[in-house]
N, C-alpha and C. Protein backbone atom coordinates (compact mmCIF):
# COMPACT_ATOMS: atom_id res chain seq x y z
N UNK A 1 122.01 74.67 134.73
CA UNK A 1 120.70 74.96 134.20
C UNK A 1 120.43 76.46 134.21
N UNK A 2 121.05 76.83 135.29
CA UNK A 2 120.28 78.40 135.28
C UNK A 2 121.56 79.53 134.43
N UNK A 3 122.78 79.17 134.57
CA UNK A 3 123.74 79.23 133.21
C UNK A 3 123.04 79.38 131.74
N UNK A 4 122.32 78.41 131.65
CA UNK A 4 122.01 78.06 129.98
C UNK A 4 120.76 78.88 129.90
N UNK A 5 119.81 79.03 130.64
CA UNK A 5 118.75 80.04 131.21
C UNK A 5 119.08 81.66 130.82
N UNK A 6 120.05 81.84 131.60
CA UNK A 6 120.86 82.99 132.01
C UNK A 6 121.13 83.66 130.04
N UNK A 7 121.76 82.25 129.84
CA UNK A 7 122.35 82.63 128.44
C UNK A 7 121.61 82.94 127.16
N UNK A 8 120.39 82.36 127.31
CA UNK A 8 119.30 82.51 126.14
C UNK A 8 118.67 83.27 126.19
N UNK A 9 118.52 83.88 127.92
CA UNK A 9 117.66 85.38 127.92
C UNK A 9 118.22 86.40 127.04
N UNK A 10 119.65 86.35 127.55
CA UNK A 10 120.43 87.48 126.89
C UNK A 10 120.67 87.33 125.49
N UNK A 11 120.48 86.35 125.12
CA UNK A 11 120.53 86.10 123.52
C UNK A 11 118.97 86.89 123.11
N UNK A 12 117.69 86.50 123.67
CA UNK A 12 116.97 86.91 123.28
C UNK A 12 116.71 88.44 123.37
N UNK A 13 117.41 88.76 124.31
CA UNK A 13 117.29 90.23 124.29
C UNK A 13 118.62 91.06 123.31
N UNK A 14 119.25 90.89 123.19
CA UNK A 14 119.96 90.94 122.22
C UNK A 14 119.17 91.18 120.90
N UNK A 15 118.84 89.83 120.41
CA UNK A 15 117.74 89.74 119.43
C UNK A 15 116.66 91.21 119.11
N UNK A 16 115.98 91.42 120.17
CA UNK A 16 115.61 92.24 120.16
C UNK A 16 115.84 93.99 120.17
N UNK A 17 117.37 93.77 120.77
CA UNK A 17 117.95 95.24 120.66
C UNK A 17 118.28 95.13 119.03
N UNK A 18 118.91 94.46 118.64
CA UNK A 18 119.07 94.45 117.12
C UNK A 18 117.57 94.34 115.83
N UNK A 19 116.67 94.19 116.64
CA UNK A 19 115.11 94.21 115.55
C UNK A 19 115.02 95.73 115.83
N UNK A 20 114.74 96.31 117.52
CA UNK A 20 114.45 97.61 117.75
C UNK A 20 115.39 98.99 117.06
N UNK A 21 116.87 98.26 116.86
CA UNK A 21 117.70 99.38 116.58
C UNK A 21 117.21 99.51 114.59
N UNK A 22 117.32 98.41 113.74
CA UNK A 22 116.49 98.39 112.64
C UNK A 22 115.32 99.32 112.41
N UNK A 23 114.58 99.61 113.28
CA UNK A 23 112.49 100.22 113.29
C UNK A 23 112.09 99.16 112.64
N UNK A 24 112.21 97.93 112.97
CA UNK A 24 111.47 96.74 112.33
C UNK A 24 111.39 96.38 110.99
N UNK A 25 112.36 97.22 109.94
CA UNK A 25 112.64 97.37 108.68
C UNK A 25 113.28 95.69 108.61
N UNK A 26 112.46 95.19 107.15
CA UNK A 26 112.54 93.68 106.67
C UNK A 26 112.96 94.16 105.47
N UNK A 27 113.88 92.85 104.91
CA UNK A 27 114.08 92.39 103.56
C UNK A 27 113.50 91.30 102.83
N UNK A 28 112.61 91.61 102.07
CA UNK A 28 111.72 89.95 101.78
C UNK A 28 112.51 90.15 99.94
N UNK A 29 112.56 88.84 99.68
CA UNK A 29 112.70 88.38 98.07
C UNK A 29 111.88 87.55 97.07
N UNK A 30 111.50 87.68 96.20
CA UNK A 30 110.25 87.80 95.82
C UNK A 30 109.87 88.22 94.70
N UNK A 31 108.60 87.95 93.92
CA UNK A 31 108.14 88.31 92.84
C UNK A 31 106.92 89.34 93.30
N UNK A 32 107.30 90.06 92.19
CA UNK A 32 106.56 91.55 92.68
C UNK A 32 105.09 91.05 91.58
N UNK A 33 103.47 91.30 92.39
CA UNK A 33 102.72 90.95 91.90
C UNK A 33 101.52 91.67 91.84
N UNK A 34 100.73 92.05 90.95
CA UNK A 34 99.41 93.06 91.19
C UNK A 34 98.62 92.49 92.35
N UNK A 35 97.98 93.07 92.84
CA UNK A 35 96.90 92.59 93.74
C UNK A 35 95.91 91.63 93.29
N UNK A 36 95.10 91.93 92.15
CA UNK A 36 94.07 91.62 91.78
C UNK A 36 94.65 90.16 90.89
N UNK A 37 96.01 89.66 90.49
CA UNK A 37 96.43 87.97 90.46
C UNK A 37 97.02 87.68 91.80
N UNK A 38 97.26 88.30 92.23
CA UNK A 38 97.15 87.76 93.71
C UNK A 38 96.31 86.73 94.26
N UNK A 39 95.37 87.05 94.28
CA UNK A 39 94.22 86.03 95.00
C UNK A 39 93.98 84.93 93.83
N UNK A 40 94.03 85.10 92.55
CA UNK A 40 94.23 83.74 91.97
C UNK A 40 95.44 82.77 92.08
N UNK A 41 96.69 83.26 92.08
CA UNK A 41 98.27 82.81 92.29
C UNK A 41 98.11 82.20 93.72
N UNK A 42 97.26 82.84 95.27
CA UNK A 42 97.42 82.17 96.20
C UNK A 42 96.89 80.42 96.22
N UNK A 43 95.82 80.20 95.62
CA UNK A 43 94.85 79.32 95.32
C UNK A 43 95.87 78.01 94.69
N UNK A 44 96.99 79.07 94.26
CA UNK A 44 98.00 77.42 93.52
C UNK A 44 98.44 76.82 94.55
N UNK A 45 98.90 75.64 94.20
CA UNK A 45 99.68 74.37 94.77
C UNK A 45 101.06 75.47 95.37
N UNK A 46 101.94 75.81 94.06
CA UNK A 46 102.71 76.94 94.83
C UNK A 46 102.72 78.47 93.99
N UNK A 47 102.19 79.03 94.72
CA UNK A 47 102.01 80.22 94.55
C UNK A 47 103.25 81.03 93.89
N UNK A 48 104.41 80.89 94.54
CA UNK A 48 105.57 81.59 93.83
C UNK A 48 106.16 81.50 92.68
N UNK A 49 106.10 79.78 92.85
CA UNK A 49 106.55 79.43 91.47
C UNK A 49 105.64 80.06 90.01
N UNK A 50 104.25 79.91 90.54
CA UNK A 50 103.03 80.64 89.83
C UNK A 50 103.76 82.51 89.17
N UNK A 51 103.39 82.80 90.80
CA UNK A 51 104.58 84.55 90.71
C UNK A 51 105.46 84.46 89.57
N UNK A 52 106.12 83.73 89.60
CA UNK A 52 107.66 84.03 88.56
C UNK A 52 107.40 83.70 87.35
N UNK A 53 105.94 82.88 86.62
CA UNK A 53 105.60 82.67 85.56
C UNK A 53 105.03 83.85 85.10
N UNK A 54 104.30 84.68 85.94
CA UNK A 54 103.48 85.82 85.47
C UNK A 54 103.95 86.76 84.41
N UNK A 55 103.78 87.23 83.53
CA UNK A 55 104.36 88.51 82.74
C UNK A 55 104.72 89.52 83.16
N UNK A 56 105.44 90.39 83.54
CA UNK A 56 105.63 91.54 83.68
C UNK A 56 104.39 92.77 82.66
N UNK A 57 104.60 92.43 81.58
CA UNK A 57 103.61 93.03 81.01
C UNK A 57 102.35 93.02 81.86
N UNK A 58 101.92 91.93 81.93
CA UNK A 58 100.84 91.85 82.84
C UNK A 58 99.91 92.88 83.50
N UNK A 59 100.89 92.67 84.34
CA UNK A 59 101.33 93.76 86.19
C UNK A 59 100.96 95.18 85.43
N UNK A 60 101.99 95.09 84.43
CA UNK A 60 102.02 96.64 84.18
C UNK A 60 100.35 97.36 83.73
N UNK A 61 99.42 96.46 83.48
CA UNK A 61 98.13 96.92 82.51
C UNK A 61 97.51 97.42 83.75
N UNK A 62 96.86 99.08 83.16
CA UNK A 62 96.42 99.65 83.55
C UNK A 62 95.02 99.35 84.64
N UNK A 63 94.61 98.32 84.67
CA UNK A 63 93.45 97.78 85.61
C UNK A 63 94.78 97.05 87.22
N UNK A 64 95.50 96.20 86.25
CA UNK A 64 96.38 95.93 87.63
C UNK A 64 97.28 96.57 88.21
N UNK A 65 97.58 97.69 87.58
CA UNK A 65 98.49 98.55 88.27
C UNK A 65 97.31 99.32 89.16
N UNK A 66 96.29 99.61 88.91
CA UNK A 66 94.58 100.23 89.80
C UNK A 66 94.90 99.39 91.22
N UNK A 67 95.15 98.16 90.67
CA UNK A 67 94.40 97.11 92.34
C UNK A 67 95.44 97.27 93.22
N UNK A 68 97.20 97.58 92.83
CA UNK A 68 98.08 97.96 93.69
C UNK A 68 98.60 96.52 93.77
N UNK A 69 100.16 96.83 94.43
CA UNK A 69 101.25 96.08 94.20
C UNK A 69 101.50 95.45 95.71
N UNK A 70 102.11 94.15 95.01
CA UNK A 70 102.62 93.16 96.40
C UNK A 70 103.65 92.36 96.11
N UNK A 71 103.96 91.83 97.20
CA UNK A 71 105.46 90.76 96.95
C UNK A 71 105.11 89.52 97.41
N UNK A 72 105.47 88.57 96.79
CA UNK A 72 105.08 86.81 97.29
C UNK A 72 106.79 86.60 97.47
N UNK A 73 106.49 86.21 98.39
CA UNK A 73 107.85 85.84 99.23
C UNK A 73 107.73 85.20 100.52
N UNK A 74 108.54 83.77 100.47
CA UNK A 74 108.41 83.19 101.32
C UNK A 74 107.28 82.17 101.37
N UNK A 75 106.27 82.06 100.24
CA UNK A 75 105.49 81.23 99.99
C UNK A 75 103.74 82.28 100.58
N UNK A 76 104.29 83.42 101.09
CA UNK A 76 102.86 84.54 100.96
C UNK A 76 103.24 85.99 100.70
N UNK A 77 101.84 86.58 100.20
CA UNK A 77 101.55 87.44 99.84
C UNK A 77 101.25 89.04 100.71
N UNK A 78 102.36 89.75 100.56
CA UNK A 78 102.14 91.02 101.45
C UNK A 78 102.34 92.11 100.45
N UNK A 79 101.55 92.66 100.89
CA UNK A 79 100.53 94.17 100.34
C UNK A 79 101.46 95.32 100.37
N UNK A 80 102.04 96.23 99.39
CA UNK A 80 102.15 97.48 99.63
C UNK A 80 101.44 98.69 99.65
N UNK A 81 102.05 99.48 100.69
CA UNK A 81 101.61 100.98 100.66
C UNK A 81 101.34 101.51 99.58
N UNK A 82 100.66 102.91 99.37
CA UNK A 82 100.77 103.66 97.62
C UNK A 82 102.39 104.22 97.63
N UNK A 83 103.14 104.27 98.18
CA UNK A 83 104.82 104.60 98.07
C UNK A 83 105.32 103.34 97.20
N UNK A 84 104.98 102.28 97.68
CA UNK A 84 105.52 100.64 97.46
C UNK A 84 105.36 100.42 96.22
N UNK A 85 103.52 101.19 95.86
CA UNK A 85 103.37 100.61 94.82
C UNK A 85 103.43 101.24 93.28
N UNK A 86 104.11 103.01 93.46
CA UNK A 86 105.04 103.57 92.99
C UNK A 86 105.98 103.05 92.52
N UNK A 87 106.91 102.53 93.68
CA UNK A 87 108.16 102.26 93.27
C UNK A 87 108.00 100.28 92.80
N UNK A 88 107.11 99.48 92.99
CA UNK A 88 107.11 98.72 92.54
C UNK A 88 106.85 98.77 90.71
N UNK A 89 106.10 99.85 90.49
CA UNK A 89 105.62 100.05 89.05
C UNK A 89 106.91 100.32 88.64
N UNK A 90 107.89 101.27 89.15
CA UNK A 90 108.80 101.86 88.24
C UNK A 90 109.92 100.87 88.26
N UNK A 91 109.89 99.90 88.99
CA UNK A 91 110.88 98.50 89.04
C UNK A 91 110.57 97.57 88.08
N UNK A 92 108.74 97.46 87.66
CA UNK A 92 108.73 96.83 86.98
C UNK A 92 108.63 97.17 85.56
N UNK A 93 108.72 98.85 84.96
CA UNK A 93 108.52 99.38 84.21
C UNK A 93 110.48 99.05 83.85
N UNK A 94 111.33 99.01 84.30
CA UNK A 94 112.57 99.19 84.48
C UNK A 94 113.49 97.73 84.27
N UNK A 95 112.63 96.56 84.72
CA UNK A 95 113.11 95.33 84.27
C UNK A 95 113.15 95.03 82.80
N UNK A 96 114.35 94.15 82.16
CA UNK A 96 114.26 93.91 81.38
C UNK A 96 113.71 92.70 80.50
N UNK A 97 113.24 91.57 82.18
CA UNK A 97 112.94 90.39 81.74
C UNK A 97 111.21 90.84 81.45
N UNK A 98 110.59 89.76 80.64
CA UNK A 98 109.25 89.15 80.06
C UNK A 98 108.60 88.84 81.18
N UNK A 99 109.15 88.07 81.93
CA UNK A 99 108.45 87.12 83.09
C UNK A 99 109.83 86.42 84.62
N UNK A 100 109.35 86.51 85.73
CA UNK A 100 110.06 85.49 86.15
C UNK A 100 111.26 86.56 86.98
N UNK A 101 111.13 88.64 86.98
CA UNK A 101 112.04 89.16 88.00
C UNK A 101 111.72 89.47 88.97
N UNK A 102 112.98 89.19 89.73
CA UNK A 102 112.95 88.87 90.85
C UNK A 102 113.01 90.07 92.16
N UNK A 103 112.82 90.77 93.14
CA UNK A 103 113.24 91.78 93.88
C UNK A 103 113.23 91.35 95.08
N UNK A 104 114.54 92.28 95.59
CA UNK A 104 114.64 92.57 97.15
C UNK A 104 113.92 93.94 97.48
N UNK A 105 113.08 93.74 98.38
CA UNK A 105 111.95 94.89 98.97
C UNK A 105 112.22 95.30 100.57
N UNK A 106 112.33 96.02 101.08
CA UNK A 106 112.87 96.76 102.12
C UNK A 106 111.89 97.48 102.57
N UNK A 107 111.28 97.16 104.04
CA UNK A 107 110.30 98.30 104.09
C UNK A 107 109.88 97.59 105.91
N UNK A 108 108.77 98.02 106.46
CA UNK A 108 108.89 97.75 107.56
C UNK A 108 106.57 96.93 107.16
N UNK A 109 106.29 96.45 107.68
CA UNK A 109 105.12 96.10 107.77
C UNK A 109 104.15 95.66 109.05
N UNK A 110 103.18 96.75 108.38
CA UNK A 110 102.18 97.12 110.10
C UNK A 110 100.80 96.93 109.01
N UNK A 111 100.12 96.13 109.95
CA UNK A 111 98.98 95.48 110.40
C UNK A 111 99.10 95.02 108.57
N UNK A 112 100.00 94.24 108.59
CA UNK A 112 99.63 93.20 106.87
C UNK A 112 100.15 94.15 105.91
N UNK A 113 100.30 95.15 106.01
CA UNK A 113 100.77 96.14 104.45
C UNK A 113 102.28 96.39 104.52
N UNK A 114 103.21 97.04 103.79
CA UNK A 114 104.41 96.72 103.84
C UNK A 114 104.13 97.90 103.45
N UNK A 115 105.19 99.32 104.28
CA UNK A 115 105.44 101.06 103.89
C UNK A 115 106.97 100.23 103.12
N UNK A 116 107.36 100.38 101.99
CA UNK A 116 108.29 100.45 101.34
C UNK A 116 109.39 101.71 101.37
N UNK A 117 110.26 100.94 101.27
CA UNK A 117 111.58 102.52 101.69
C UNK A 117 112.34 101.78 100.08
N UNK A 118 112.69 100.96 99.57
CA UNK A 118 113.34 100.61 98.86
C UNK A 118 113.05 99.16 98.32
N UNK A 119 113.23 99.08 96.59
CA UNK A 119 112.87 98.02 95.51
C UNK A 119 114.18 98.08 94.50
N UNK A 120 114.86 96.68 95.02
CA UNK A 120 115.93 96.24 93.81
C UNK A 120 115.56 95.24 92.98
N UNK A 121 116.31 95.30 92.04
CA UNK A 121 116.07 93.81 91.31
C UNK A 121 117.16 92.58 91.70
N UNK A 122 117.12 91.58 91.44
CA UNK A 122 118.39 90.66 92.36
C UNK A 122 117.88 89.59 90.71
N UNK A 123 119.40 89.28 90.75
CA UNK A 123 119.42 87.97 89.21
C UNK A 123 119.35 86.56 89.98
């Protein structure tokens, strides 16, 4: 018992030397989404699937690019920084699909907002 004890501490700390050596930097995947359909898209049955219907055009119009950019991933909605939502515009200025692309987002997230370091597209 105190073997198997013994063994999960150190797993968990482990765990943690490997989050701390990161700076808490995440990879979420995801549809990149204005703020302001945000709060209508959460309200769906599923929200993501909602996400990936959206237009790109959309996003891009000058009122929703105002309300600032986010990623639905994972079945919720997290907020970027004004860096995030830079580089989310120029990701989505840069896609070639209509509706429905997809990104890997890289960034670390404190108190609900996500500081973005990096935005790919993934097929």
């Amino acid at each position: 018992m105190l073997r198997k004890f013994v063994f999960s501490l150190m797993a968990v700390i482990a765990l943690n030397l490997v989050v701390m050596c990161q700076g808490g930097k995440i990879t979420l995947t995801g549809y990149i989404i204005d703020k302001a359909c945000s709060a209508r898209l959460t309200k769906k049955s599923d929200p993501q699937a909602a996400a990936a219907e959206e237009p790109t055009s959309c996003a891009l119009m000058e009122g929703c690019v105002k309300s600032g950019f986010g990623i639905f991933a994972d079945g919720k909605y997290t907020e970027f920084d004004a860096k995030g939502v830079a580089l989310a515009k120029a990701a989505l200025e840069k896609t070639r699909k209509d509706k429905g692309a997809k990104f890997q987002v890289t960034g670390k997230v404190t108190g609900g907002k996500m500081s973005v370091t990096d935005i790919k597209e993934v097929e």
